[in-house]
Protein backbone atom coordinates (compact mmCIF):
# COMPACT_ATOMS: atom_id res chain seq x y z
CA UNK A 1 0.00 0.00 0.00
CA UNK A 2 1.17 3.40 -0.92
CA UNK A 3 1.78 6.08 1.48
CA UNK A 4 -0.47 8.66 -0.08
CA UNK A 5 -3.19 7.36 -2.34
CA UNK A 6 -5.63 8.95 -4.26
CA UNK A 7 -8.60 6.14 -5.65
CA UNK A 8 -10.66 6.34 -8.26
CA UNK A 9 -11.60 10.21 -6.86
CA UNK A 10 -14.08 12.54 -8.54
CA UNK A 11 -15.09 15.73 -7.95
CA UNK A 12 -17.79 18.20 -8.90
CA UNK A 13 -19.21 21.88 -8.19
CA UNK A 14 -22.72 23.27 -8.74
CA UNK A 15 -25.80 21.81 -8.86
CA UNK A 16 -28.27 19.78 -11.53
CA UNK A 17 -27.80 21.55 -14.94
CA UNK A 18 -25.16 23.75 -13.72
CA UNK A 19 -22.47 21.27 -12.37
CA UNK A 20 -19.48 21.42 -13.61
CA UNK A 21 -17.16 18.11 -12.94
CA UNK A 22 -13.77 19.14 -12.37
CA UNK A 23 -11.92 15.65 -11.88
CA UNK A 24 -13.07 12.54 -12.82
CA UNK A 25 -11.71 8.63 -11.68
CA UNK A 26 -7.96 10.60 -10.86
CA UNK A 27 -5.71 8.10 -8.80
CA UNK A 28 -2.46 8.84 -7.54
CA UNK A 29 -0.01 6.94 -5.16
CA UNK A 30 3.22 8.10 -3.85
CA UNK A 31 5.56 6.20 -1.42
CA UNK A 32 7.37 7.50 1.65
CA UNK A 33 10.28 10.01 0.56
CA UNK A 34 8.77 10.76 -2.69
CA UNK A 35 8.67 13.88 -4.54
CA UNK A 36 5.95 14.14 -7.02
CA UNK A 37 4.66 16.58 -9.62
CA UNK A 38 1.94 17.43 -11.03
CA UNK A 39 1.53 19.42 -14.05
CA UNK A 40 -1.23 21.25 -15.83
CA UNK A 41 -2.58 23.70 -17.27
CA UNK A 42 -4.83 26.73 -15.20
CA UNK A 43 -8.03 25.88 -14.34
CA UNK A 44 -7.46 22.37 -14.67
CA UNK A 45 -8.25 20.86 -11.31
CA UNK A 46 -5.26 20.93 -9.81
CA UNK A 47 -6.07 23.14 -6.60
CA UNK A 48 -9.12 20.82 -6.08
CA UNK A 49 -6.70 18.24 -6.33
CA UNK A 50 -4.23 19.68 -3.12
CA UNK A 51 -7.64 20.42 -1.19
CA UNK A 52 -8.47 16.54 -1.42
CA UNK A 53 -5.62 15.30 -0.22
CA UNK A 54 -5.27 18.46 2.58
CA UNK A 55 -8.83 17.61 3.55
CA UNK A 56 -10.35 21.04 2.93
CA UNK A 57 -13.12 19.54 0.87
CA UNK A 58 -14.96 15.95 0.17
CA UNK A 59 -14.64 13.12 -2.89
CA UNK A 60 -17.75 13.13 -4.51
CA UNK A 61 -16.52 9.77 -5.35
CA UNK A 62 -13.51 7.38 -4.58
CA UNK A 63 -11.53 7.74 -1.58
CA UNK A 64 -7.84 9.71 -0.13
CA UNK A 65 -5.89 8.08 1.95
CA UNK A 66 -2.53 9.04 4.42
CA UNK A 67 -0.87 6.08 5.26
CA UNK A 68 -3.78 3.77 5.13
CA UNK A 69 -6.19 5.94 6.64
CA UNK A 70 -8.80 7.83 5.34
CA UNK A 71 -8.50 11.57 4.83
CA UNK A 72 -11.54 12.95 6.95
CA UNK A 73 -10.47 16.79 6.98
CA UNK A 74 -7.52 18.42 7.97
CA UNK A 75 -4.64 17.15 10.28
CA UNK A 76 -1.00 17.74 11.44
CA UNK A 77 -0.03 15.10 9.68
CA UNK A 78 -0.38 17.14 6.06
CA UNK A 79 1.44 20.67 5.68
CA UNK A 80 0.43 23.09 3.25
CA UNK A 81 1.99 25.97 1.26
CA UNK A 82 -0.77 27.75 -0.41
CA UNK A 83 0.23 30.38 -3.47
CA UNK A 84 -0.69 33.70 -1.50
CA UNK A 85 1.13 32.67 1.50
CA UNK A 86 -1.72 32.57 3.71
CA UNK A 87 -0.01 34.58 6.88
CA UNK A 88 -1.79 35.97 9.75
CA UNK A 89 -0.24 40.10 8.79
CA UNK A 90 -0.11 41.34 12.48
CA UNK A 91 2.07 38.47 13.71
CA UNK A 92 5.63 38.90 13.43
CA UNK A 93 7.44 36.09 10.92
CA UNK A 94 8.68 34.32 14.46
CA UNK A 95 5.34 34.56 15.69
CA UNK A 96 3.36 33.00 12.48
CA UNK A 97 5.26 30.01 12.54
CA UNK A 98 5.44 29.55 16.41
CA UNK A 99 1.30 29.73 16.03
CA UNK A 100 1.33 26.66 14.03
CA UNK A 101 3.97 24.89 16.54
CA UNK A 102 2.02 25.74 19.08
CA UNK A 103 -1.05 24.06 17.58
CA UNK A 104 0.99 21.06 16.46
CA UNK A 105 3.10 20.72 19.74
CA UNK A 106 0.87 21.72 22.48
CA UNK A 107 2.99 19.60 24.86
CA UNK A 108 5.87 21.66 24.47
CA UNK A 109 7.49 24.23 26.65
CA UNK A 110 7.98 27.60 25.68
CA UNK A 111 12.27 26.72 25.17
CA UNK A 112 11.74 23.91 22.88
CA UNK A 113 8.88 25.80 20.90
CA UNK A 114 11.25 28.74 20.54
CA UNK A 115 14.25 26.18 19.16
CA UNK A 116 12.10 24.49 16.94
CA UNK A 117 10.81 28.15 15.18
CA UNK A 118 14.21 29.36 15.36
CA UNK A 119 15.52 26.22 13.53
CA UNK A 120 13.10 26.35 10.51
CA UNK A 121 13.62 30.00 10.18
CA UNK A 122 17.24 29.41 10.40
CA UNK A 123 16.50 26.45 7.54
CA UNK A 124 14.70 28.77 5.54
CA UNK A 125 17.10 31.54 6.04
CA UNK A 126 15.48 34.37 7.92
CA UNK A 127 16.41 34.12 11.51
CA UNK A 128 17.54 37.94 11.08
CA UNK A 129 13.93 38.73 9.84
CA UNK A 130 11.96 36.82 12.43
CA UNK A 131 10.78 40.44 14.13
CA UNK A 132 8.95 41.09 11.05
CA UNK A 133 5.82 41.16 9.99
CA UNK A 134 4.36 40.22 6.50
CA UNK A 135 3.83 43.65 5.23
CA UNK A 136 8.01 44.41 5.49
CA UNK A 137 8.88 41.22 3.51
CA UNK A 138 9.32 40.81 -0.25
CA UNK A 139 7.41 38.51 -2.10
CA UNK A 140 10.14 36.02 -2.09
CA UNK A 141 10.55 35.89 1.90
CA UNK A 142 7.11 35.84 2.45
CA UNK A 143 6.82 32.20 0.38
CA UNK A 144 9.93 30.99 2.63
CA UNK A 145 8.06 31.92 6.39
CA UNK A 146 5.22 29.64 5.02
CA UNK A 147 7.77 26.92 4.17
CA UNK A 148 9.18 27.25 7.39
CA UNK A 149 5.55 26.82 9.00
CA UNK A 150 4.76 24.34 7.13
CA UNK A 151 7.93 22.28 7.58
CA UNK A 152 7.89 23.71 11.93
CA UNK A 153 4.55 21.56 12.24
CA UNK A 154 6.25 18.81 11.07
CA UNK A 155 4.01 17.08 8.73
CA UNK A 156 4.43 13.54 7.68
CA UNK A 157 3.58 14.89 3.66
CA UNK A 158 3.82 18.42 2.04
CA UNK A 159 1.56 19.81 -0.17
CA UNK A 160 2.77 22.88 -2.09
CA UNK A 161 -0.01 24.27 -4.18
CA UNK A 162 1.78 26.52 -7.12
CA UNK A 163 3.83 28.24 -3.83
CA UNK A 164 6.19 29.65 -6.31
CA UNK A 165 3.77 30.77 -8.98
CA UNK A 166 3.39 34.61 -7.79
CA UNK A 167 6.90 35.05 -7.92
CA UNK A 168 9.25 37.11 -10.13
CA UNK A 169 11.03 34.67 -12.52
CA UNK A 170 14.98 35.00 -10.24
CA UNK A 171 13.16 34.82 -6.79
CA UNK A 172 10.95 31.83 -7.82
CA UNK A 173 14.40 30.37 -9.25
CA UNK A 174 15.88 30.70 -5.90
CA UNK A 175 13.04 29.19 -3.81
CA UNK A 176 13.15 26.18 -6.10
CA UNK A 177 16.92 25.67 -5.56
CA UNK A 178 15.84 25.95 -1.51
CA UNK A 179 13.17 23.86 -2.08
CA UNK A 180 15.01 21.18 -3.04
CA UNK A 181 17.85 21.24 -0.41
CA UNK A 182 15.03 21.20 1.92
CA UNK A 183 13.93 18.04 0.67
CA UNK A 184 17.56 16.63 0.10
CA UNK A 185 17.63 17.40 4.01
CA UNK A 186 14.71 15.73 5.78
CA UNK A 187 13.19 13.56 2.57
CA UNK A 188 9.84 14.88 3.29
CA UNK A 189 6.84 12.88 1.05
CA UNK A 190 6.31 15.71 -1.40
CA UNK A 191 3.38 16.65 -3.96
CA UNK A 192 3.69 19.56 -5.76
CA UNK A 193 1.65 21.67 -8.26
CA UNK A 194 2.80 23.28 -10.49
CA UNK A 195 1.59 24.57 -14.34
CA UNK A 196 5.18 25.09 -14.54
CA UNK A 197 7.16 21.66 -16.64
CA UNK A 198 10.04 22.77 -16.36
CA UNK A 199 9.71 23.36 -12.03
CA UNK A 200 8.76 19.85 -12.30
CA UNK A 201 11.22 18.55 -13.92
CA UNK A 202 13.73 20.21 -11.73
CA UNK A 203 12.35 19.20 -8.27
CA UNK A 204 10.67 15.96 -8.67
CA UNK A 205 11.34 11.86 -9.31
CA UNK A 206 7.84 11.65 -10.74
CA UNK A 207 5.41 13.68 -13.03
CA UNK A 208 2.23 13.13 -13.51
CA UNK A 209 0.60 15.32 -16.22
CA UNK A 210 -3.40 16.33 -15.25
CA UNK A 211 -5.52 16.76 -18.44
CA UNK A 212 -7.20 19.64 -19.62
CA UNK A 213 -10.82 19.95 -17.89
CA UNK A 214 -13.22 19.91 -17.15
CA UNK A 215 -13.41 16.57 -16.08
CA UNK A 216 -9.56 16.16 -16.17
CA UNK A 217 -7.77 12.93 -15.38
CA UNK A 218 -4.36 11.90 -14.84
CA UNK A 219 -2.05 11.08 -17.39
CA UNK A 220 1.10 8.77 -17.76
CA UNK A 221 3.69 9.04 -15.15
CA UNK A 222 7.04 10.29 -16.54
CA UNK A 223 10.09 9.61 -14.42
CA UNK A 224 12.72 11.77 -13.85
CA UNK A 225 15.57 9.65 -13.94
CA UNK A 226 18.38 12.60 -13.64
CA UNK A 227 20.87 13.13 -11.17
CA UNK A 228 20.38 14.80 -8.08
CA UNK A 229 21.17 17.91 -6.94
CA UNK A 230 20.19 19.20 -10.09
CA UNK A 231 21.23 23.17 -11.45
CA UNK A 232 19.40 24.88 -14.05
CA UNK A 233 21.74 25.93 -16.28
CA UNK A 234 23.12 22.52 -16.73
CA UNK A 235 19.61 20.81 -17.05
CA UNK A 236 18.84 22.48 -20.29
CA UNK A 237 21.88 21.06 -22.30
CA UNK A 238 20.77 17.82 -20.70
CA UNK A 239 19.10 15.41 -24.02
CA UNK A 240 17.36 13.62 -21.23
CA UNK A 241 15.75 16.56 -20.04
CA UNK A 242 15.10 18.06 -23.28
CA UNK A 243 13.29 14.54 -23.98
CA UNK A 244 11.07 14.47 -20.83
CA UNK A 245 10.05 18.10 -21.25
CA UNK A 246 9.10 17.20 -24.76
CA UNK A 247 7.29 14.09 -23.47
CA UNK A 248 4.83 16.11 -20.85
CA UNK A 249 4.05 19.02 -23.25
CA UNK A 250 3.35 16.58 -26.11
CA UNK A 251 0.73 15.30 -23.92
CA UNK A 252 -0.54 18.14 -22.15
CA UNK A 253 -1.28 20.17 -26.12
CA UNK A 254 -2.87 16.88 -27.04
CA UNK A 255 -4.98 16.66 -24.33
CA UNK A 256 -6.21 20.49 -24.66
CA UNK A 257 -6.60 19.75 -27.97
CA UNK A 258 -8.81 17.01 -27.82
CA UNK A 259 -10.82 18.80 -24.85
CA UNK A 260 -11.21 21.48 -27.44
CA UNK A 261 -12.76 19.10 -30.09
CA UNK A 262 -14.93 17.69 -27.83
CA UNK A 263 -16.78 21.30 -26.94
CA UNK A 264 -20.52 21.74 -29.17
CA UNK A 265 -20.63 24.05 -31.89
CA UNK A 266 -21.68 27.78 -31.31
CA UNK A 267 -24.81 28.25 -32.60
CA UNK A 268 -25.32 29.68 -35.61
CA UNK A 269 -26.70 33.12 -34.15
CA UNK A 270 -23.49 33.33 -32.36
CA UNK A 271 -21.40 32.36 -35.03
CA UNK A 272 -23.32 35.13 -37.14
CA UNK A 273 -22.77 37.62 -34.48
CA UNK A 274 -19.24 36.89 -33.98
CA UNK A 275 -18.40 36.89 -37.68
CA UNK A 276 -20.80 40.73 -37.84
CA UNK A 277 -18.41 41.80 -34.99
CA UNK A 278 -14.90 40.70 -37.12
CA UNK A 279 -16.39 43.05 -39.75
CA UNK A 280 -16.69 45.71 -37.74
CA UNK A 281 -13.35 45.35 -36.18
């Protein structure tokens, strides 16, 4: 049995006529120590995806599972680093992530709660900044305090939902090189997000592209069978890389392609009216 299983899951929003289903029959297993991707395009699911396996929301259908046991809502045992950093703006950066330890180590005294924050934000590299708050970080250092949180809790898997995806292009390049050292360090189980291929290619063993929705599914696993620690610059002479990049966007345009052959014809009124409105333009 894997370590973090997805079964047969579907999952839908609205009601009767107006329900959209946003994943349908996705499974997923990853072992212990694993880093996994997956890759898609916006709108595709993949946020609904994280929230299963966080617990944040219900299967319609099929089931999540941590370690054999049903996901029934959120837990310790799952950390998560949302996109807009999700920090509480009138606590300090020392005092966000000591919130969270406090929650997930409520046995603790005050000295071993005040290691433990000290040691993340020492991981992450802002012990200087831990008198902070929110609104006098950049962008950059903002993402790392929830990493630190996230990792100060922790959790037995991480989810990181697109952390890096509001980033400038050189900051979000250096919080993927810190990413994985972090990982290197403590093998967390890892699932990322990401609409970024090349991210995932960089970070993960396994990618798993996610189809173009609605109703998206998973589709084949792609290995990434290079050498670890990996650098950028070198990766893009790589043929192997070159060849599993090619691999998941093959895929991914094939399945928005066929997604968009699948959608009914526009009517003929609004063909009409969209051809009138070319004319005019």
């Amino acid at each position: 049995m894997a370590f973090l299983e997805i079964d047969a899951v579907s999952k839908g929003y609205g009601k009767d006529g107006a329900r959209t289903n946003v994943l349908s029959g996705v499974s997923l297993a990853i072992e212990r120590g694993e880093f996994v991707a997956v890759v898609g395009f916006s709108g595709a699911g993949k946020t609904t995806l994280i929230s299963l396996l966080a617990g944040l929301i219900k299967p319609d259908s099929g089931a999540v599972r941590v370690n054999g046991k049903p996901v029934e809502g959120p837990g310790m045992d799952r950390g998560v680093v949302f996109q807009n950093y999700s920090l509480l703006p009138w606590l300090t950066t020392y005092e966000n992530i000591e919130l969270a330890v406090a929650q997930a180590f409520p046995q603790e005294d005050a000295s071993t709660r005040d290691k433990r924050v000290l040691r993340y934000l020492t991981l992450v590299g802002l012990a200087a900044a831990k008198g902070k708050r929110p609104s006098e970080l950049s962008g950059g250092m903002r993402q790392r305090v929830s990493v630190a949180r996230a990792l100060a809790m922790e959790p037995e898997v991480l989810l990181l939902d697109e952390p890096l995806g509001a980033l400038d292009a050189l900051t979000r390049a250096t919080l993927q090189g810190e990413i994985a050292r972090i990982w290197q360090a403590d093998r967390k189980t890892v699932l990322l997000i990401t609409n970024d291929v090349d991210e995932a290619i960089l970070l993960a063993d396994r990618i798993l592209p996610l189809g173009a929705g609605p109703g998206a599914a998973l589709g084949p696993e792609v290995r990434v069978d290079l050498e670890r620690p990996r650098d950028r610059r070198e990766l893009s002479r790589d043929p192997r890389f070159k060849a599993i990049r090619h691999e998941l966007v093959t895929w991914l345009l094939a399945s928005a392609e066929k997604r968009r052959s699948l959608r009914p014809p526009k009517p003929a009124a609004v063909v009409a009216d969209l051809k009138e409105a070319e004319v005019r333009a």
